[in-house]
N, C-alpha and C. Protein backbone atom coordinates (compact mmCIF):
# COMPACT_ATOMS: atom_id res chain seq x y z
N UNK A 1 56.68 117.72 99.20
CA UNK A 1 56.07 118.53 100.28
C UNK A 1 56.72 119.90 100.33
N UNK A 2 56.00 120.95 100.37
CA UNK A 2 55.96 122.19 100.18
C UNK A 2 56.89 122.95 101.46
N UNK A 3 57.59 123.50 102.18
CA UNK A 3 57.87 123.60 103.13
C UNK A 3 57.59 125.64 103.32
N UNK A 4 57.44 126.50 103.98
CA UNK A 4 57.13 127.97 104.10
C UNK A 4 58.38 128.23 104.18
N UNK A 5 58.84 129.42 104.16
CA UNK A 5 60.30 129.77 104.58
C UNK A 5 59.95 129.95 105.82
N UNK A 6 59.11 130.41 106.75
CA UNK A 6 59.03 130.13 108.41
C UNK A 6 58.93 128.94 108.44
N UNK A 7 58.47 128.09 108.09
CA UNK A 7 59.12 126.80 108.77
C UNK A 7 60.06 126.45 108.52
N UNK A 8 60.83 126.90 107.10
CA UNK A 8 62.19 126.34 107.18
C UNK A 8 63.10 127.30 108.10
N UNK A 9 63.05 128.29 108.60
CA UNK A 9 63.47 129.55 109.73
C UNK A 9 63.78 128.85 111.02
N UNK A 10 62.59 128.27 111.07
CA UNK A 10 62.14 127.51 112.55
C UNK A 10 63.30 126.65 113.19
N UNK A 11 63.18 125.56 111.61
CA UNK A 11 64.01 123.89 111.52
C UNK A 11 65.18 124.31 111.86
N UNK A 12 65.58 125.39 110.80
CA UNK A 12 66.91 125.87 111.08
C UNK A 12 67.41 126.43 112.50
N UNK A 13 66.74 127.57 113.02
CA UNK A 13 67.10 127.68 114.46
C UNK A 13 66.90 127.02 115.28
N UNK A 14 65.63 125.76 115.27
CA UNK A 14 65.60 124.89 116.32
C UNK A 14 67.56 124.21 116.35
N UNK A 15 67.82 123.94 115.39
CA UNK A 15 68.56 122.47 115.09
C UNK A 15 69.98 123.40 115.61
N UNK A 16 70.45 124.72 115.16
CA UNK A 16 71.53 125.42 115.54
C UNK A 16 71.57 125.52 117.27
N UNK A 17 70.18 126.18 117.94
CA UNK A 17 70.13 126.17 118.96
C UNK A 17 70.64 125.15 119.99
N UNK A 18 69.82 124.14 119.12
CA UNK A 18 70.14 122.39 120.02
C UNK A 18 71.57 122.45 120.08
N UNK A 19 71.99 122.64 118.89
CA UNK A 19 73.71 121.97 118.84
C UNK A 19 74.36 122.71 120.08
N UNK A 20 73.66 124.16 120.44
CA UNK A 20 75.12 125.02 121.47
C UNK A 20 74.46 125.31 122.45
N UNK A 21 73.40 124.48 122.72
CA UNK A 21 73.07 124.41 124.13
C UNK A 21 74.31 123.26 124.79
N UNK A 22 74.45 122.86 124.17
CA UNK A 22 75.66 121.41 124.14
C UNK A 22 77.41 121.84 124.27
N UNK A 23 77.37 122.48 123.41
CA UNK A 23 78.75 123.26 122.64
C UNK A 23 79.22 124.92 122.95
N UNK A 24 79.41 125.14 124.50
CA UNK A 24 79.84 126.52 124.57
C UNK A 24 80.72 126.83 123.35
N UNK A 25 81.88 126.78 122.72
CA UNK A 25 82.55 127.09 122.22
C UNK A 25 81.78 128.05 121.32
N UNK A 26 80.83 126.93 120.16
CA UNK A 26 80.20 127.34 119.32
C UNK A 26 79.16 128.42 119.40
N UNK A 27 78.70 128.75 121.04
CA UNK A 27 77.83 129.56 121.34
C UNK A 27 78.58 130.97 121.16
N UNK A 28 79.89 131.01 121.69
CA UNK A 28 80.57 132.27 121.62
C UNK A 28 81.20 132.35 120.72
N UNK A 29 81.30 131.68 119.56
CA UNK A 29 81.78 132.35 118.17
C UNK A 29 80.22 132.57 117.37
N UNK A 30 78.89 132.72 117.96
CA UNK A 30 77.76 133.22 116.99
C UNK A 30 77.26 134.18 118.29
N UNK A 31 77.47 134.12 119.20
CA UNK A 31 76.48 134.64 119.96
C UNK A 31 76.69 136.54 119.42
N UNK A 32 75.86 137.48 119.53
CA UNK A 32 76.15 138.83 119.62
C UNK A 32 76.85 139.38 120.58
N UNK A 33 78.10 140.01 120.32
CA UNK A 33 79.26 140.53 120.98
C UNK A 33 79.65 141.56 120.76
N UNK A 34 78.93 142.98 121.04
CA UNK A 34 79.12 143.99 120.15
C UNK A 34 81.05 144.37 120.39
N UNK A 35 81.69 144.47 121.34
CA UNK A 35 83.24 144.53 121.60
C UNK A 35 83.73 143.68 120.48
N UNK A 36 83.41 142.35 120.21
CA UNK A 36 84.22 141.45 119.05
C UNK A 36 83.66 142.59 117.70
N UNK A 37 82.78 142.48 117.60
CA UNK A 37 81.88 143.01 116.20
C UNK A 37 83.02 144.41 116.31
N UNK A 38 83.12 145.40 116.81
CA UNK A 38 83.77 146.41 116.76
C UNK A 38 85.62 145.93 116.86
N UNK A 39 85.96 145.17 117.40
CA UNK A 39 87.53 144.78 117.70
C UNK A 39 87.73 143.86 116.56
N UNK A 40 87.26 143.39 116.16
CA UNK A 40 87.41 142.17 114.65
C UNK A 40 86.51 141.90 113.59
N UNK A 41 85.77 143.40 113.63
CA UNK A 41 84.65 143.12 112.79
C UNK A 41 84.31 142.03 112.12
N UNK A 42 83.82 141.29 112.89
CA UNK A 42 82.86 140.15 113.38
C UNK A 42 81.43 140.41 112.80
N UNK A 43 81.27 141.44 111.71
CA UNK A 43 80.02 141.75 111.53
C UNK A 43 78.67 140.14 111.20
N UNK A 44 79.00 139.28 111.14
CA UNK A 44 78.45 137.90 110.96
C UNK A 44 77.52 137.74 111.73
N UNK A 45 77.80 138.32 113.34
CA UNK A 45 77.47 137.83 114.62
C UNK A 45 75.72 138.96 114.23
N UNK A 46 75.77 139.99 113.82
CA UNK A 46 74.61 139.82 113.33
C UNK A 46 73.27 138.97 113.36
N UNK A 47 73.75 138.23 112.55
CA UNK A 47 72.99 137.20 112.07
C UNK A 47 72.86 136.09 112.68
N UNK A 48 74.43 135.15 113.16
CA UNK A 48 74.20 134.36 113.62
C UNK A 48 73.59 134.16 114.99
N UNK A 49 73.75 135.00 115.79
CA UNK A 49 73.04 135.39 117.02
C UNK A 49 71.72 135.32 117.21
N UNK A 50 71.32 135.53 116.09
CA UNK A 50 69.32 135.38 115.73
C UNK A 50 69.22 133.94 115.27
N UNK A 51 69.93 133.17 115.28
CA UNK A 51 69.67 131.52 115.19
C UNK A 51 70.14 130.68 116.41
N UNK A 52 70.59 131.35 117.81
CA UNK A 52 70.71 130.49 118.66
C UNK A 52 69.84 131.25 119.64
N UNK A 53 69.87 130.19 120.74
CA UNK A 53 69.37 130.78 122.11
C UNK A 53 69.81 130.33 123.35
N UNK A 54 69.35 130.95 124.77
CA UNK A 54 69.92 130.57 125.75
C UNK A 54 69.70 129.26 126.26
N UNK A 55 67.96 128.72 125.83
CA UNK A 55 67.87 127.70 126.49
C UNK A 55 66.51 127.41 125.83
N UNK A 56 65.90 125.93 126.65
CA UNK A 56 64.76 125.54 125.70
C UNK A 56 63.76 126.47 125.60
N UNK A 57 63.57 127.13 127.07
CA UNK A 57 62.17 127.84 126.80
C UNK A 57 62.17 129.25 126.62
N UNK A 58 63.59 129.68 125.79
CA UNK A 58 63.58 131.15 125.26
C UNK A 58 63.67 130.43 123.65
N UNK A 59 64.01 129.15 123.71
CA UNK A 59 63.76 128.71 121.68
C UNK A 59 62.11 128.91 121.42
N UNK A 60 61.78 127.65 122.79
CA UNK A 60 60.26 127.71 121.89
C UNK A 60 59.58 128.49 121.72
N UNK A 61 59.20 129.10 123.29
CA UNK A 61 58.72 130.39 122.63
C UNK A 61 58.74 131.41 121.79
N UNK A 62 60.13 131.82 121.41
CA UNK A 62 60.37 132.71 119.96
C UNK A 62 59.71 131.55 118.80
N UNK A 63 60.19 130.25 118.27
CA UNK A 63 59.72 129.81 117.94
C UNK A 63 58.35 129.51 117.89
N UNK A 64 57.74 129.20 118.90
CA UNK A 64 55.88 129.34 118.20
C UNK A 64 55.56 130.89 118.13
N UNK A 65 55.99 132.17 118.40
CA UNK A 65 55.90 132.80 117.76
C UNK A 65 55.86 133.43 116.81
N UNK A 66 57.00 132.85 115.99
CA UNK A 66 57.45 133.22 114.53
C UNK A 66 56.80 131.79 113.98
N UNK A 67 56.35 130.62 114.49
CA UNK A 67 55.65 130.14 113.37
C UNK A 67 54.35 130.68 113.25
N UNK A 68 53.40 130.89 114.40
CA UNK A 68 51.84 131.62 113.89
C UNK A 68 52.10 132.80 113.10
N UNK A 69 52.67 133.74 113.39
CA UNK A 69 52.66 135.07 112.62
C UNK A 69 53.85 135.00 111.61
N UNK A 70 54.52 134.67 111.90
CA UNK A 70 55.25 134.24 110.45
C UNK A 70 54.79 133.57 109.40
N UNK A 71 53.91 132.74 109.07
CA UNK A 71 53.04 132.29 108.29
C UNK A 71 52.15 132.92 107.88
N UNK A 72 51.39 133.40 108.47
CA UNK A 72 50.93 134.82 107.91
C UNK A 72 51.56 136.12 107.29
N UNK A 73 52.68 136.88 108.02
CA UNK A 73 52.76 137.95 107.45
C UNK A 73 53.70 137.02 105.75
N UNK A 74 54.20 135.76 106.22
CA UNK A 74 54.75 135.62 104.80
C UNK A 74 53.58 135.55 103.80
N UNK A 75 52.87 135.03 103.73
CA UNK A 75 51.86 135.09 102.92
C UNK A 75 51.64 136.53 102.39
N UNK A 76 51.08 137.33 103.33
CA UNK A 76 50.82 138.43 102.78
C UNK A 76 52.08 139.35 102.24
N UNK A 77 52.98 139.09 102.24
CA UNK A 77 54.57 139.54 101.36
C UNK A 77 54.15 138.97 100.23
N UNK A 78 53.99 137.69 100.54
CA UNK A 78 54.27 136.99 99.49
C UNK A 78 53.36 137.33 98.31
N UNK A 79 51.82 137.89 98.88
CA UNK A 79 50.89 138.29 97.48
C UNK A 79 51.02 139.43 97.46
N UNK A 80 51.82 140.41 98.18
CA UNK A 80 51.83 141.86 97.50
C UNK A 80 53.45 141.98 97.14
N UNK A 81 54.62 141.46 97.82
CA UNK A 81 55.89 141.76 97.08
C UNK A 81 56.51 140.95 96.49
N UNK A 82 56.09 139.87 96.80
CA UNK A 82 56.36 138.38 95.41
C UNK A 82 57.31 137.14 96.60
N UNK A 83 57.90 136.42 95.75
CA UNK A 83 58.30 135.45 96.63
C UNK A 83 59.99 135.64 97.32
N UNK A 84 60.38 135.56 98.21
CA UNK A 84 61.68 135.74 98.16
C UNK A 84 61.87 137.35 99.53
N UNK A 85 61.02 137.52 99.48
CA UNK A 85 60.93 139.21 100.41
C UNK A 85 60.86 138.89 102.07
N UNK A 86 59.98 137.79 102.17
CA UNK A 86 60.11 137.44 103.42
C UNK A 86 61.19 137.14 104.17
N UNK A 87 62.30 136.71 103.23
CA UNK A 87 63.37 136.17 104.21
C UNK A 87 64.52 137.33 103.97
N UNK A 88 64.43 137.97 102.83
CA UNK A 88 65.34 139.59 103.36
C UNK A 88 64.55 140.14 104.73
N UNK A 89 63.29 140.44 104.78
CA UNK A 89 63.09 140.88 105.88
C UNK A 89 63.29 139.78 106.98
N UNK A 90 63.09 139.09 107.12
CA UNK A 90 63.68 138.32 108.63
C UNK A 90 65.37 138.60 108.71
N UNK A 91 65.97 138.61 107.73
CA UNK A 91 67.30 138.82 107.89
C UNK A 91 67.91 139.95 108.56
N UNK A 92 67.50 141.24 107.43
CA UNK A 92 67.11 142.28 108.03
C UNK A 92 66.71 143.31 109.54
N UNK A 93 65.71 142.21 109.60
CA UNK A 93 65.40 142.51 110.84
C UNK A 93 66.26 142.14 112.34
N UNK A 94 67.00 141.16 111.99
CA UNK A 94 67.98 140.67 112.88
C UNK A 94 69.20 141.74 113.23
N UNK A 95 69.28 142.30 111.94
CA UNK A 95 70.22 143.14 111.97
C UNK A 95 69.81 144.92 112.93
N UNK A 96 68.95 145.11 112.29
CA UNK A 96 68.04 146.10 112.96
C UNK A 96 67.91 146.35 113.91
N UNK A 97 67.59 145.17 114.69
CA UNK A 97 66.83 144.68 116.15
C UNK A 97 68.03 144.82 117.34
N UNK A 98 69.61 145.06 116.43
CA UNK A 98 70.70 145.06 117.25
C UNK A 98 71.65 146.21 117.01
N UNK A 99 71.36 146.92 116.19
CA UNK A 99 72.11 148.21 115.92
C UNK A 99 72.65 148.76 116.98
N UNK A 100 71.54 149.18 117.82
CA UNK A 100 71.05 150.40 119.06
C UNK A 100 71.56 149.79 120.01
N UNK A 101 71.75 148.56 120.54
CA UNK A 101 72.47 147.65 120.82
C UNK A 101 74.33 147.84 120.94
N UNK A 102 74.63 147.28 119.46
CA UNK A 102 76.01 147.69 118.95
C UNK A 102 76.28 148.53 120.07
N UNK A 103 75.80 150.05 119.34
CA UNK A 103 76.62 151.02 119.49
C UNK A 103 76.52 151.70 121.07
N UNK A 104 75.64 150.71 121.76
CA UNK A 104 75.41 150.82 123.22
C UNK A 104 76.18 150.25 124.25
N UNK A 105 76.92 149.14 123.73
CA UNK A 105 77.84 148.28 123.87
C UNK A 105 79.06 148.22 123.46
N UNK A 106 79.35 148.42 122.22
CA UNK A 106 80.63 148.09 121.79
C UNK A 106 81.74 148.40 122.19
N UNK A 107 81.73 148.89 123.65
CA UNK A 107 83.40 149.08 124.50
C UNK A 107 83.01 148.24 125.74
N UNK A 108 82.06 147.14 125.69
CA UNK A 108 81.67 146.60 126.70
C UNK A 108 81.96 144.97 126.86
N UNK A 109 83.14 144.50 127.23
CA UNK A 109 83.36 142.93 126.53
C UNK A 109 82.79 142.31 127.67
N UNK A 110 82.14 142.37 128.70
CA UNK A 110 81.15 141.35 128.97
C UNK A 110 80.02 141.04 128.75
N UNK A 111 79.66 142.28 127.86
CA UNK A 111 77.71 142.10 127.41
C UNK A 111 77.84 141.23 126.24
N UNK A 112 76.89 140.46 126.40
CA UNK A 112 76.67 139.64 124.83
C UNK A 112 75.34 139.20 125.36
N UNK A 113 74.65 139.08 123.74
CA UNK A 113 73.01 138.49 123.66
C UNK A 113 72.63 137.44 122.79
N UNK A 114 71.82 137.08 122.71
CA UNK A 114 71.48 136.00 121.26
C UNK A 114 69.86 135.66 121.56
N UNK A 115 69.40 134.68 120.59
CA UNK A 115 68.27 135.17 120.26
C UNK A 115 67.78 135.26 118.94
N UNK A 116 66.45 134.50 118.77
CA UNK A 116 65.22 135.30 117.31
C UNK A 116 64.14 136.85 118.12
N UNK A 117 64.70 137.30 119.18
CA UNK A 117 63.11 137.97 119.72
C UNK A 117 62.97 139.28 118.85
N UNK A 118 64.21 139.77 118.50
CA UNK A 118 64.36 141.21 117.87
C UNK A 118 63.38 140.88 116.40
N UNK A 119 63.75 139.69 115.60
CA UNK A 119 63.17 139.13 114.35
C UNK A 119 61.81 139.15 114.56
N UNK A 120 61.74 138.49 115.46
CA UNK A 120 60.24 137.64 115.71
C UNK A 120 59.40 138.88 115.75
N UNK A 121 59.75 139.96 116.84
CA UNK A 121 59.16 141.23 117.30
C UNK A 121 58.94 141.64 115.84
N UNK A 122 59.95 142.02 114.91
CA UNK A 122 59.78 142.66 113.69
C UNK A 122 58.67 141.91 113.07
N UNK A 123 58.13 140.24 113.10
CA UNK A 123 57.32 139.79 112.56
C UNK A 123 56.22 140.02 112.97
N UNK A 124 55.93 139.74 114.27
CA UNK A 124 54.76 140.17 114.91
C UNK A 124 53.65 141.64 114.67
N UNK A 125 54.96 142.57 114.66
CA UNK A 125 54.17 143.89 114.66
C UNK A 125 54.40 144.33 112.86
N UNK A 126 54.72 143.39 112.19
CA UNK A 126 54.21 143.54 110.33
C UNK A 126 52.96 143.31 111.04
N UNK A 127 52.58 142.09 110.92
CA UNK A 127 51.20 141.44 111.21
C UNK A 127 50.28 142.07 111.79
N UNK A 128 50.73 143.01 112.48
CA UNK A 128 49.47 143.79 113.55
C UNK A 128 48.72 144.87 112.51
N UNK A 129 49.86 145.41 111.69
CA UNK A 129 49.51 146.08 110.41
C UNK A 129 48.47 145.60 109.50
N UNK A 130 48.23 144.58 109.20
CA UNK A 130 47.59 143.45 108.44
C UNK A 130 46.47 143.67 109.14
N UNK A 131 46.48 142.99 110.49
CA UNK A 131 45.21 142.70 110.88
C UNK A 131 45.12 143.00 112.61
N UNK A 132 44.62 144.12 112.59
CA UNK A 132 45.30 144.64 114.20
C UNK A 132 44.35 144.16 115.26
N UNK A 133 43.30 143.79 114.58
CA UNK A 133 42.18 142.85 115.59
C UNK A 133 42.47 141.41 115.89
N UNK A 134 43.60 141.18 115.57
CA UNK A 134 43.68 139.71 115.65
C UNK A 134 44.21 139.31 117.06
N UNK A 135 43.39 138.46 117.52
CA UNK A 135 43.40 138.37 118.79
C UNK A 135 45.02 137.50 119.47
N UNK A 136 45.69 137.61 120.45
CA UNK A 136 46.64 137.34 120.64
C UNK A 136 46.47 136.98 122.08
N UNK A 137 47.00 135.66 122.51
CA UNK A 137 47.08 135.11 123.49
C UNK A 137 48.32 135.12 124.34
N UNK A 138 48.37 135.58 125.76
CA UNK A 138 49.37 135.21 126.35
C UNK A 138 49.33 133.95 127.36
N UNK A 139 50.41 133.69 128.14
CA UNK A 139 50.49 131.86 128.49
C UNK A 139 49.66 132.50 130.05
N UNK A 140 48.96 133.48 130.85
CA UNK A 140 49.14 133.51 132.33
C UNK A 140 48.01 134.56 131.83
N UNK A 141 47.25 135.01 130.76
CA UNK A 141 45.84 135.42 130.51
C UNK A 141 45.29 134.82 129.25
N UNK A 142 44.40 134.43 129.67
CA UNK A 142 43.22 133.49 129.20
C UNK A 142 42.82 134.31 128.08
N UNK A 143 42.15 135.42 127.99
CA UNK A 143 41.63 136.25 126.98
C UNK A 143 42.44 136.92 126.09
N UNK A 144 42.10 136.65 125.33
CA UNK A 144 42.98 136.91 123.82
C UNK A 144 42.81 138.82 123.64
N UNK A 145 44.03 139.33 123.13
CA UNK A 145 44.23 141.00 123.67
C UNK A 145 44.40 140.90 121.63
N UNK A 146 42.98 142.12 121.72
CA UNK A 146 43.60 142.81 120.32
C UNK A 146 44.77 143.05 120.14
N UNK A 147 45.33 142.82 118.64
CA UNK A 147 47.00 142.82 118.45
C UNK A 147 47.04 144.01 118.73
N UNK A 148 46.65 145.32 118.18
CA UNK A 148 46.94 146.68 118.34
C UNK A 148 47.10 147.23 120.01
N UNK A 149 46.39 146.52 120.42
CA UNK A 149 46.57 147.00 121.90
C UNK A 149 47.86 146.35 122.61
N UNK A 150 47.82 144.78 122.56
CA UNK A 150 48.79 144.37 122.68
C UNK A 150 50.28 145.15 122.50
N UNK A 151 50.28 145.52 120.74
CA UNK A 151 51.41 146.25 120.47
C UNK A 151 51.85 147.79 121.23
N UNK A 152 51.00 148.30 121.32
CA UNK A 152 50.83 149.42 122.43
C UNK A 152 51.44 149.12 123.70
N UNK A 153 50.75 147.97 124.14
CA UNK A 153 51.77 148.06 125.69
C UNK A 153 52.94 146.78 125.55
N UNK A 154 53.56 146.24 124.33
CA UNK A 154 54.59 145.74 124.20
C UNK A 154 55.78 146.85 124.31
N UNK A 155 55.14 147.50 123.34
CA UNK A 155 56.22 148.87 123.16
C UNK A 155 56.44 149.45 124.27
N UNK A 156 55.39 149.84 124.85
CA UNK A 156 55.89 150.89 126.67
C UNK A 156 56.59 150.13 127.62
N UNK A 157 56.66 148.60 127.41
CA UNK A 157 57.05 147.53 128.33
C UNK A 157 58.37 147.60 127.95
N UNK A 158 58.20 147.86 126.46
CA UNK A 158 60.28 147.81 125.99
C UNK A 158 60.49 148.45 126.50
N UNK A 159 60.22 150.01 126.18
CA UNK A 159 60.89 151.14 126.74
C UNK A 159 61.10 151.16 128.07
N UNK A 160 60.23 150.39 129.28
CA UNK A 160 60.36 150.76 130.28
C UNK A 160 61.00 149.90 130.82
N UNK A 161 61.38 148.96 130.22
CA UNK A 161 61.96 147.77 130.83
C UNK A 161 63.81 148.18 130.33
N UNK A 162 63.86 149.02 129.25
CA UNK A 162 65.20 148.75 128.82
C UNK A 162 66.10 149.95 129.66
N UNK A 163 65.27 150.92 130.22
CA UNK A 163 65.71 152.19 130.81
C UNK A 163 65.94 151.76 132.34
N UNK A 164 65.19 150.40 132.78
CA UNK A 164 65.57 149.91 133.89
C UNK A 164 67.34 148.99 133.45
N UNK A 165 66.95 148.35 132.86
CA UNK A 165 67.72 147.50 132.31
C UNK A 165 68.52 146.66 133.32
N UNK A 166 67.93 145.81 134.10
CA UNK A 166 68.59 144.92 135.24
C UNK A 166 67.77 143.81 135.19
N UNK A 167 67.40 143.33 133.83
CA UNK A 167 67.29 141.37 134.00
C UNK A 167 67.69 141.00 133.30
N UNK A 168 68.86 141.32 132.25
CA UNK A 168 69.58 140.80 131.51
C UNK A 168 68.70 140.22 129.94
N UNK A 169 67.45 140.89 129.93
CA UNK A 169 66.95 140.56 129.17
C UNK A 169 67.19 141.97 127.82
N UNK A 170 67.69 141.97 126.33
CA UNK A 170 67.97 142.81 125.38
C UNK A 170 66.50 143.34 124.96
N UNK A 171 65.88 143.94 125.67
CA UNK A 171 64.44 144.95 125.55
C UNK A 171 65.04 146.00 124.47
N UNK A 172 66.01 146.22 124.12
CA UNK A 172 66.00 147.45 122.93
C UNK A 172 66.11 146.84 121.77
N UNK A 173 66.43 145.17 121.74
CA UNK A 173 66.14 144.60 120.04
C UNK A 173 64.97 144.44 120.02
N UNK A 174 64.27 143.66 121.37
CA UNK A 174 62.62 143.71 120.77
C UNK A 174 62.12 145.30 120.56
N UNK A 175 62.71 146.00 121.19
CA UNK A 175 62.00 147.53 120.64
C UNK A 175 61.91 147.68 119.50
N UNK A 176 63.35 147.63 118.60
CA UNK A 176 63.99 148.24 118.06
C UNK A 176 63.74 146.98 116.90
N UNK A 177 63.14 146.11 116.72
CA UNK A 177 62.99 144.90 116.24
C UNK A 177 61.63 144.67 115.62
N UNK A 178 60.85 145.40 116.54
CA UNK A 178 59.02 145.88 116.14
C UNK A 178 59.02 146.98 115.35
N UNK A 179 59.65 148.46 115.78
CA UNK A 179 59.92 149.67 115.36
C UNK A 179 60.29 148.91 113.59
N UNK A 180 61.17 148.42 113.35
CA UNK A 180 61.52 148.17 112.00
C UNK A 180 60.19 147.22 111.24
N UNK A 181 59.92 146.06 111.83
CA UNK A 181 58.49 145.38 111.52
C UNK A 181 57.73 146.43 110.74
N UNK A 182 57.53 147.34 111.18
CA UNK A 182 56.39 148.66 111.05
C UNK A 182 57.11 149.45 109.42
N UNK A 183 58.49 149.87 109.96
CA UNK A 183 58.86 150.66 108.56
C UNK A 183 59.04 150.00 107.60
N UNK A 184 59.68 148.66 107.76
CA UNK A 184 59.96 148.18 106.44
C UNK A 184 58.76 148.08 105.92
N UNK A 185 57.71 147.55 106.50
CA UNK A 185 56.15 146.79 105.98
C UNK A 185 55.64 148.57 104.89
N UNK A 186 55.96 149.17 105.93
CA UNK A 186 55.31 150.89 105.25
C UNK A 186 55.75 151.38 103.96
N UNK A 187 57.51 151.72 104.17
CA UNK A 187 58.15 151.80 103.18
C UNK A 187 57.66 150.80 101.92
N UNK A 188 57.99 149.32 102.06
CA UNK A 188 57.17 148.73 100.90
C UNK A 188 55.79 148.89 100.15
N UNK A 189 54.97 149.05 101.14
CA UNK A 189 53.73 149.27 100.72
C UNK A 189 53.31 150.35 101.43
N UNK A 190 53.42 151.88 101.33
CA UNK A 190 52.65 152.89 102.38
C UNK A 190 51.27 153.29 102.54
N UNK A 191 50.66 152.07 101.15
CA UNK A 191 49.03 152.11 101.42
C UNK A 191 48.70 151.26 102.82
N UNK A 192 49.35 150.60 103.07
CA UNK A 192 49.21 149.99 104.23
C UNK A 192 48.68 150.90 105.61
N UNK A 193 49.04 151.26 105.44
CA UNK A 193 48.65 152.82 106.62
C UNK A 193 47.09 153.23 106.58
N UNK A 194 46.95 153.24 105.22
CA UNK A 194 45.51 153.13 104.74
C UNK A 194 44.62 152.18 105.33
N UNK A 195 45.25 150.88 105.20
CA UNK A 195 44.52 149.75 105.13
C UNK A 195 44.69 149.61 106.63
N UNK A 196 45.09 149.79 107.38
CA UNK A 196 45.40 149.70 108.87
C UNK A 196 44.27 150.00 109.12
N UNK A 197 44.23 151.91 109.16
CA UNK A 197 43.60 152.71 109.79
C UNK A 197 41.91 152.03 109.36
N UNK A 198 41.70 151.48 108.51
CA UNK A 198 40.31 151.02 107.71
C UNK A 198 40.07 149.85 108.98
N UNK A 199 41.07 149.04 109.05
CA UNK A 199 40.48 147.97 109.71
C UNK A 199 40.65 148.32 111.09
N UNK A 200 41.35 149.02 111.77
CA UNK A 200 41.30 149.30 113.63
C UNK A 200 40.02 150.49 113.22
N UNK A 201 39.13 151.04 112.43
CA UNK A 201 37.99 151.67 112.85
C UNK A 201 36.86 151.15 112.28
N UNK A 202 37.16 149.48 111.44
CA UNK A 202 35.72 148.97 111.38
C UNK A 202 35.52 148.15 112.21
N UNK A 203 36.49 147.85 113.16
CA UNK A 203 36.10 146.27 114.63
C UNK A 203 36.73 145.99 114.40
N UNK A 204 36.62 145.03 115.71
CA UNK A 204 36.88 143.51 115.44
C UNK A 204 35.81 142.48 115.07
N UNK A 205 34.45 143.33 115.00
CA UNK A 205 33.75 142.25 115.16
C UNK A 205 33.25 142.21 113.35
């Protein structure tokens, strides 16, 4: 049996998550800490930070997110940059999604974050590139929102949410997490831009 690298993404962060919902210890040697990352370059936390989460219903939801559109945009990597590209970019993107972050933080030893949303975000808005009519559902509206529009007011929601910045929620990795989604996808392929603009002015229908 064949397994996607998003689903093996998934297995993997479900199963890490589980363990340190259980295991503080283990939560604060992966969680993102930009003060450790700068005081013990800790650069790891990176990464590992994008395989845990706070709790069940910040897993699943990143999780069924990155499995619908992660299955897709891997595919389409997969027939234009070959096999193996998808999971530099999820990696990648983890890293990305927390830069702006870092260096926003790093004299700050009580902030810390964790989390796939910065990744996921980067997956999501490849995909919108692909196919920007594709309809997207949220859990509290019924009607499915063109991706392109969607992405439009995801983005103003980051920005406006991160300049407030009082729910403890890291709005500048999902910014900053989509923002990369977009360049890396471009940089690789910059006909893409092409192919965008073709499909947000022939419909959706």
């Amino acid at each position: 049996m064949h397994l996607s690298t998003t689903v093996i993404i998934v297995i993997i962060t479900s199963l890490v998550s589980v363990t340190v919902f259980y295991n503080h210890d283990e939560l604060n040697k992966m969680v993102f800490w930009p003060a450790m990352i700068r005081e013990r370059r800790q650069y790891y936390r990176f990464i590992t930070s994008g395989f845990i989460h706070a709790d069940w219903m910040h897993l699943i939801f990143n999780m069924i997110t990155l499995y619908y559109f992660g299955r897709i945009v891997e595919t389409y990597f997969q027939q234009i940059f070959g096999k193996g590209i998808f999971i530099l970019f999820y990696l990648l993107s983890m890293i990305a999604a927390d830069i702006q972050t870092y260096f926003r933080h790093r004299n700050d030893y009580s902030y810390r974050s964790l989390g796939a949303s910065g990744a996921v975000s980067a997956v999501l808005f490849a995909s919108i590139l692909f196919n920007p009519w594709a309809k997207i559902y949220l859990f509290f509206i019924p009607i499915g929102i063109p991706a392109f529009i969607f992405g439009v007011l995801y983005l103003g929601f980051c920005v406006y949410m991160s300049k407030r910045g009082s729910d403890g929620i890291n709005h500048n990795a999902h910014l900053w997490g989509a923002v990369f989604g977009i360049l890396f996808t471009i940089v690789l392929e910059p006909r893409i831009i092409t192919f965008f603009i073709q499909q947000l002015t022939a419909g959706g229908g």
